[in-house]
Protein backbone atom coordinates (compact mmCIF):
# COMPACT_ATOMS: atom_id res chain seq x y z
CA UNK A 1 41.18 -1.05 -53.98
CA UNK A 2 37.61 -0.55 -55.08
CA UNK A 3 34.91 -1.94 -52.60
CA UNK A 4 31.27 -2.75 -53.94
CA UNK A 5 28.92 -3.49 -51.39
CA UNK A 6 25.33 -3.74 -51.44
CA UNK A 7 22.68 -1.64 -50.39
CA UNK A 8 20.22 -3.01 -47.56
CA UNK A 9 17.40 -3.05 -50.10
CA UNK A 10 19.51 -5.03 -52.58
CA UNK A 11 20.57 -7.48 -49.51
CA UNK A 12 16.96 -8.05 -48.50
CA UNK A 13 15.74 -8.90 -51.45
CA UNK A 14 18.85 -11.29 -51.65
CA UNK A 15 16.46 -13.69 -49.43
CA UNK A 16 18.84 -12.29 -45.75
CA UNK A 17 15.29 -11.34 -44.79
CA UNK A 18 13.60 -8.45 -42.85
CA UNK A 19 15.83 -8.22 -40.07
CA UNK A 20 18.91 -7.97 -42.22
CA UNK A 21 21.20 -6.38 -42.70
CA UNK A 22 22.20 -6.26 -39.14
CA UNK A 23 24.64 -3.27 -39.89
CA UNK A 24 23.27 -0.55 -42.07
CA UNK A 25 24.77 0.04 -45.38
CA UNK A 26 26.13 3.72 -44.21
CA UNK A 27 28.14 1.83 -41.39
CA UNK A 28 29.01 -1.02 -43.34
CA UNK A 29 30.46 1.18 -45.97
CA UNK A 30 32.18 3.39 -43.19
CA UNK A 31 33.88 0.21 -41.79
CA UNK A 32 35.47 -0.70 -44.98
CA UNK A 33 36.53 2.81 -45.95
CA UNK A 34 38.14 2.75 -42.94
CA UNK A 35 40.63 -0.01 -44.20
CA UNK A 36 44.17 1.33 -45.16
CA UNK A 37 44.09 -0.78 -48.39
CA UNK A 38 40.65 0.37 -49.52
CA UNK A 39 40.54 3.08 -51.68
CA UNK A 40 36.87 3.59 -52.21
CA UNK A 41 33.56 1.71 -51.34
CA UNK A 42 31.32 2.09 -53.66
CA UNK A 43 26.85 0.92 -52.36
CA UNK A 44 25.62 -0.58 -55.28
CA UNK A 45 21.77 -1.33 -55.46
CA UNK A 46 21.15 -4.08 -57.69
CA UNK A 47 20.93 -7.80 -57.25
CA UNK A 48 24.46 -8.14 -58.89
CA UNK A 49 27.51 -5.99 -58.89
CA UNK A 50 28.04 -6.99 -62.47
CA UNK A 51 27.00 -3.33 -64.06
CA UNK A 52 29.42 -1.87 -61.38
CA UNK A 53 32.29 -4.48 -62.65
CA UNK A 54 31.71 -3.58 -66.24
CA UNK A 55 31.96 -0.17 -65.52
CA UNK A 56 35.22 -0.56 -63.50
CA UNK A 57 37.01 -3.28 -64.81
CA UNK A 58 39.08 -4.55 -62.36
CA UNK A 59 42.17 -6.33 -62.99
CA UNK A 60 41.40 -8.57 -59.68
CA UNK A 61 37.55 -9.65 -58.74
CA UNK A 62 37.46 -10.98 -55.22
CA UNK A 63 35.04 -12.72 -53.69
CA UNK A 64 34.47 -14.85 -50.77
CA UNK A 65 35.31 -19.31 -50.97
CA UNK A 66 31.59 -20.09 -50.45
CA UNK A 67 31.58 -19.12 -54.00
CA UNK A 68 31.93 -21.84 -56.91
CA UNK A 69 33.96 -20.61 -59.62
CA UNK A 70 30.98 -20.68 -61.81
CA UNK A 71 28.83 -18.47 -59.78
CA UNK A 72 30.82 -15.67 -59.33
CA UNK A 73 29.09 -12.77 -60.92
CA UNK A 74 31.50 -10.61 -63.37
CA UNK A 75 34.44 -13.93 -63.66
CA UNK A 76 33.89 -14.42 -67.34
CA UNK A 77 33.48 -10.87 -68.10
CA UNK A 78 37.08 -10.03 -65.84
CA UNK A 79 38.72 -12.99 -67.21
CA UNK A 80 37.98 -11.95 -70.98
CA UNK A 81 39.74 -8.43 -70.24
CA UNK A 82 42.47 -10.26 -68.60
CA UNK A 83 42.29 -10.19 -65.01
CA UNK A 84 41.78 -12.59 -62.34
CA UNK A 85 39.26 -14.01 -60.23
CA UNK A 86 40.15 -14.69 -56.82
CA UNK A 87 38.08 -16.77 -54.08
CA UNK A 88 39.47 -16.00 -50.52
CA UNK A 89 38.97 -18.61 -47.54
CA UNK A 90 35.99 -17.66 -44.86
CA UNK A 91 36.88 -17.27 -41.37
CA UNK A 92 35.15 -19.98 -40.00
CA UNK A 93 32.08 -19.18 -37.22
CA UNK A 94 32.56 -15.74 -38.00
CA UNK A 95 29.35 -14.68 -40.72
CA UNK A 96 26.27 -12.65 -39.64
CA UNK A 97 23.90 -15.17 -39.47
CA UNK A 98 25.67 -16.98 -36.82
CA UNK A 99 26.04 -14.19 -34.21
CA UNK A 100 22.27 -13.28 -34.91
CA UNK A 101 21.50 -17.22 -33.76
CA UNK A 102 23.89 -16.46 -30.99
CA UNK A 103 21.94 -13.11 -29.83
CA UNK A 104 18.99 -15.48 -30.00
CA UNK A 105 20.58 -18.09 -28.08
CA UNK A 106 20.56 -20.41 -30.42
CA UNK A 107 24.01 -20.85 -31.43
């Protein structure tokens, strides 16, 4: 398994704002290495992973349920070479945003 996650530059100017990410990309990227089922994490510093996908071509995409179908960068181009897209479920009250407003006592 192939992990593509984005660089803090790319995730700021994603709108998460100045504070974000809360975990550097060097840690985040460490913390998914560390996963027996991934194989590789690859920072990527666009807006969109979708040069990284065409240069890969997985046989599964994943990405998370919050997600429409429609809006999942890389789907159409996947599909066409055969694989599948696949939206897994959020854990619910677990995201960064909401243990930032906890920190800040406001969640």
């Amino acid at each position: 398994m192939i992990v593509g996650v984005n660089t803090d530059a790319s995730a700021r100017r994603l709108g998460k704002g100045p504070d974000r990410p809360v975990v550097g990309e060097s840690e985040r990227a460490r913390l998914i290495a560390a996963l027996d089922a991934v194989d590789c994490v690859i920072l990527f510093a666009d807006d969109t992973p979708l040069a990284l996908i065409r240069q890969l071509k997985p046989d599964v995409l994943v990405k998370g349920a919050d997600y429409a179908p429609d809006a999942i960068v890389g789907a159409t181009d996947v599909q066409g070479w055969g694989g599948r897209v696949v939206r897994v479920p959020l854990v619910q009250n677990a995201s960064s945003t909401r243990l930032i407003e906890k920190l800040r006592g406001r969640g």
